[in-house]
Protein backbone atom coordinates (compact mmCIF):
# COMPACT_ATOMS: atom_id res chain seq x y z
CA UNK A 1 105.87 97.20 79.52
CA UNK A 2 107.77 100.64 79.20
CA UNK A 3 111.33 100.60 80.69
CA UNK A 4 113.07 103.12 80.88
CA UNK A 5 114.86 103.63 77.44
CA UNK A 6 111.47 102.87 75.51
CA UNK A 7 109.81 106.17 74.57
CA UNK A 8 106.05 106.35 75.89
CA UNK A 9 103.47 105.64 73.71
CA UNK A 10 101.51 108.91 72.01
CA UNK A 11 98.47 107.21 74.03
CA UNK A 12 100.68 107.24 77.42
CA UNK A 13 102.05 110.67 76.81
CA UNK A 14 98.26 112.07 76.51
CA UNK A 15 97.39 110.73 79.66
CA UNK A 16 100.06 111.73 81.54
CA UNK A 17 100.47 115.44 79.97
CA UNK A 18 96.03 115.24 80.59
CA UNK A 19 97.34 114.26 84.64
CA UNK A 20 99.52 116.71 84.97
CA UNK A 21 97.84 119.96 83.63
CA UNK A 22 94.26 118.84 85.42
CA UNK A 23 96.20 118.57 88.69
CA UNK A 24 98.26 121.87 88.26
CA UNK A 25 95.21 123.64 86.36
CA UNK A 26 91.96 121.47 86.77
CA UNK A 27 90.11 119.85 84.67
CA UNK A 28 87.91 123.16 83.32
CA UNK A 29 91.03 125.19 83.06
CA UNK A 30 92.50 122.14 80.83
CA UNK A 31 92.15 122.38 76.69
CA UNK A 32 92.35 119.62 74.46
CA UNK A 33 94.68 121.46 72.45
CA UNK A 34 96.90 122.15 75.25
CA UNK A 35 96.83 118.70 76.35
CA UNK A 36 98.31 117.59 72.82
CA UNK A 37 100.40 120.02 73.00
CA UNK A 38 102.22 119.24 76.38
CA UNK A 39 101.69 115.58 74.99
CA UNK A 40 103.49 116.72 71.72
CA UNK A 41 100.82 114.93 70.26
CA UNK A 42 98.69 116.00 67.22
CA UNK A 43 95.12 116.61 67.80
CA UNK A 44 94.43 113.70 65.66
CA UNK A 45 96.09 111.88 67.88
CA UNK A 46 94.17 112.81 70.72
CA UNK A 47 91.03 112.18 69.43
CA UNK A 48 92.38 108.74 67.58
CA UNK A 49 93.39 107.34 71.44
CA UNK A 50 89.93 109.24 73.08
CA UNK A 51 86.94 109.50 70.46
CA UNK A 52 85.14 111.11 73.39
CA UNK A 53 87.30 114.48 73.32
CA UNK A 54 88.35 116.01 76.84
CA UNK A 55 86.09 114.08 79.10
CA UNK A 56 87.46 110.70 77.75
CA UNK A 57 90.83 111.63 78.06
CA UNK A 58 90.33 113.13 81.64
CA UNK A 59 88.35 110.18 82.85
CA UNK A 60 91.57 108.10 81.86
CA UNK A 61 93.91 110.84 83.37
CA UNK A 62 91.93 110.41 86.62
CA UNK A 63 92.66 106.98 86.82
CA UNK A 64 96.08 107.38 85.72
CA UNK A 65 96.65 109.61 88.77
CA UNK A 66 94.72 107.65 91.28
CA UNK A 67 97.03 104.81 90.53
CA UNK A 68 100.18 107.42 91.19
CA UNK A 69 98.26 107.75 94.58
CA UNK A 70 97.70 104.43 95.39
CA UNK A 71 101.56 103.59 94.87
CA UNK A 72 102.55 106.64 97.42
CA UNK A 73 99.81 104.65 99.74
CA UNK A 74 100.73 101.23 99.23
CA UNK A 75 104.03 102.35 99.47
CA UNK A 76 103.39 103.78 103.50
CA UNK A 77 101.07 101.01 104.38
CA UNK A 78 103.76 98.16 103.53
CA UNK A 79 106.34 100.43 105.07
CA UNK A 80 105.22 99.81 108.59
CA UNK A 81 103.63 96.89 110.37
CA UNK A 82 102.17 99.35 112.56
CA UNK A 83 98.82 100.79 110.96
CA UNK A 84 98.93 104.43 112.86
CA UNK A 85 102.67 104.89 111.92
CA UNK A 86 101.46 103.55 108.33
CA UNK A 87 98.90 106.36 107.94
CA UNK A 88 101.62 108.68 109.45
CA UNK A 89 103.88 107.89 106.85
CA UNK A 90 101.32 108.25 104.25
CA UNK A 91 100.65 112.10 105.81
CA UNK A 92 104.41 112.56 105.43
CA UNK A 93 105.15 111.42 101.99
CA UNK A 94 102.30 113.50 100.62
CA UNK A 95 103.66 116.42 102.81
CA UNK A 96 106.90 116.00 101.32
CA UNK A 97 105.86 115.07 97.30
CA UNK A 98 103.73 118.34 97.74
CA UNK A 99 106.24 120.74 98.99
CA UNK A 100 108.83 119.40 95.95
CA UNK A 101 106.39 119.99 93.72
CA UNK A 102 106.41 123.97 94.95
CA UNK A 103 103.08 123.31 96.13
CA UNK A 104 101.37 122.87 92.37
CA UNK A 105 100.57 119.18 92.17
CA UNK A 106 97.84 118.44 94.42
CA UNK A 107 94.78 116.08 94.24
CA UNK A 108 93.74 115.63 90.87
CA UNK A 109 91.04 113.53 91.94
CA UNK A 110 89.46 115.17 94.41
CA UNK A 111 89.99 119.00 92.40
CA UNK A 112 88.01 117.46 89.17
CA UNK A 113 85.52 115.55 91.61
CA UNK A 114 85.15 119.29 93.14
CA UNK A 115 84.49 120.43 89.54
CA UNK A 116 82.11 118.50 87.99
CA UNK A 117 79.53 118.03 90.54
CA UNK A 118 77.24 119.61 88.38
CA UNK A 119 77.13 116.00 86.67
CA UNK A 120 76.89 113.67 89.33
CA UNK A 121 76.44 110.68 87.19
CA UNK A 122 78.82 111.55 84.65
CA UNK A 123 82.16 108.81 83.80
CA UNK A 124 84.23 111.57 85.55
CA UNK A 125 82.68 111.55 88.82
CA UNK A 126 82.20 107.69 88.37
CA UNK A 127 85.91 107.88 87.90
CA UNK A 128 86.76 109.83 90.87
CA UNK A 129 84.54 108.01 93.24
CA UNK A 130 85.94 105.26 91.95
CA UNK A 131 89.60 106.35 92.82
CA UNK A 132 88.87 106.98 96.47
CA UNK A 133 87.06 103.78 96.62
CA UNK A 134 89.90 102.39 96.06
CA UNK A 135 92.21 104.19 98.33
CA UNK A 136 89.14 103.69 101.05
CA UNK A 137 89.62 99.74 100.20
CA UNK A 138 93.99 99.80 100.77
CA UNK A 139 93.82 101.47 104.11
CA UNK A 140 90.59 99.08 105.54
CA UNK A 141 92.57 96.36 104.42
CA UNK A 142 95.57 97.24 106.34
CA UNK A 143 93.35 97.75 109.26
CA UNK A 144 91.57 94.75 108.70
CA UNK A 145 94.87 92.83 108.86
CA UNK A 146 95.72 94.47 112.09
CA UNK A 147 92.87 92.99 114.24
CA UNK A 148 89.81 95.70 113.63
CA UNK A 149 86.38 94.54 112.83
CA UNK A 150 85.27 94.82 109.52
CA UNK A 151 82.83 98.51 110.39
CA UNK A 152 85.33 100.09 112.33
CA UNK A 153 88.08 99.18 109.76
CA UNK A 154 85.60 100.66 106.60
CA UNK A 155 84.53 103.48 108.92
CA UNK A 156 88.02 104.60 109.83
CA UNK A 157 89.29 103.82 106.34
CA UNK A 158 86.75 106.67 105.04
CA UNK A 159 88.46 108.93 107.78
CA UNK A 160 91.71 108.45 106.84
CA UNK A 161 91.07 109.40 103.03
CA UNK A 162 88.98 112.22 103.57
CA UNK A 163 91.40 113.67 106.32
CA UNK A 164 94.29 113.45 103.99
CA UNK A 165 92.72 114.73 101.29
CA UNK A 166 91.01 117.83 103.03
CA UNK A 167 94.87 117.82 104.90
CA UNK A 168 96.29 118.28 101.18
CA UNK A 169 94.08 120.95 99.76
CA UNK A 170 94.61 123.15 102.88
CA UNK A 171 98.66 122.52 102.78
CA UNK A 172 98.58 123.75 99.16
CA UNK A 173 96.55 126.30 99.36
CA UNK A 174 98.46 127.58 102.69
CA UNK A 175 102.17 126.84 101.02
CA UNK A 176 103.10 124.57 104.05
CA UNK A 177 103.05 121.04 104.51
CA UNK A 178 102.22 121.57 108.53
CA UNK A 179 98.13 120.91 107.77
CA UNK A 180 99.81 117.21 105.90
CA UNK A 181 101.82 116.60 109.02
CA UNK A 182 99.62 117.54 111.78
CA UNK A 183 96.53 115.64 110.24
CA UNK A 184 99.00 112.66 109.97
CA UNK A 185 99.92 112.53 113.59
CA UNK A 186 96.25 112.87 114.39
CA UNK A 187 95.19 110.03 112.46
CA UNK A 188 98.10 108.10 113.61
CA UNK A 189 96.82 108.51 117.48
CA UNK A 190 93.00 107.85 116.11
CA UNK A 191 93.88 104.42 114.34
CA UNK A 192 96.28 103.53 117.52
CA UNK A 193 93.15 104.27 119.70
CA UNK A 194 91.04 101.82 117.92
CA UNK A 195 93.63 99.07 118.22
């Protein structure tokens, strides 16, 4: 385990410098030289850690990043007892990570889903899928826990993710965290109706 006088590792520096340039740039506007580079990594090194070359790496950056996501949401759903003001919170701490950020770090996952759909079946898109899956699976469970059935709590789960995610891309591309907020309050009052 890292703490926080341990340097990374040359592997953990490549994934996180791979994160951070495919959600500020995407993953086609992302080089495997530049991700060395921001790793301050050789690109021996990159290719040591990932044999498979840019799609390796990415398909580990992806899951590096949905991880990052599901600590923000793990984070709101523990917060409150209260499912609605759960997703709420969720809404307001992406709102709020997003506008810190100056607006630049956005969905990885759902940008590199967005941008290799030519490949549906390819370990990126099995990597994204995967990622919401996952996210899908933390928000039915809260729900579950709160008294839904098991449909309704899958069903609504689905709606949650994909509002907050469509919420996201509009707040960055709009330079305003109102789309975050407003779709937060929305699904707050949706979950609240089902209980």
């Amino acid at each position: 385990m890292q703490t926080a006088t341990s340097p990374a590792s040359t592997r953990d520096r490549i994934v996180v410098a791979a994160a951070r340039l495919i959600q500020r740039q995407g993953y086609v506007g992302t080089g495997i030289k530049q991700i060395a580079k921001e790793a301050q990594a050789t690109l021996g090194s990159v290719y040591h850690f990932f044999p498979g070359g840019k799609e390796a790496v990415a398909v580990t950056a992806i899951t590096h990043s949905g991880e990052e996501f599901a600590a923000i949401l793990r984070e709101a759903l523990a917060g409150h007892d209260d499912p609605a003001a759960a997703v709420d919170a969720c809404a307001r701490l992406l709102a709020e990570a997003l506008r810190e950020s100056g607006w630049v770090d956005g969905c990885p996952v759902t940008a590199t889903a967005l941008e290799t759909l030519g490949d549906a079946d390819s370990e990126i898109q099995r990597a994204c899928a995967s990622a919401l899956r996952a996210w899908q699976d933390m928000v039915a469970d809260k729900l579950l826990r709160s008294g839904l059935p098991a449909t309704d709590a899958r069903e609504l789960a689905m709606t949650v993710i994909n509002t907050l995610e469509g919420a996201e891309v509009t707040a960055q591309v709009n330079r305003d965290e109102e789309p975050l907020l407003l779709a937060g309050r929305h699904l707050a009052r949706l979950v609240a109706a089902y209980r």
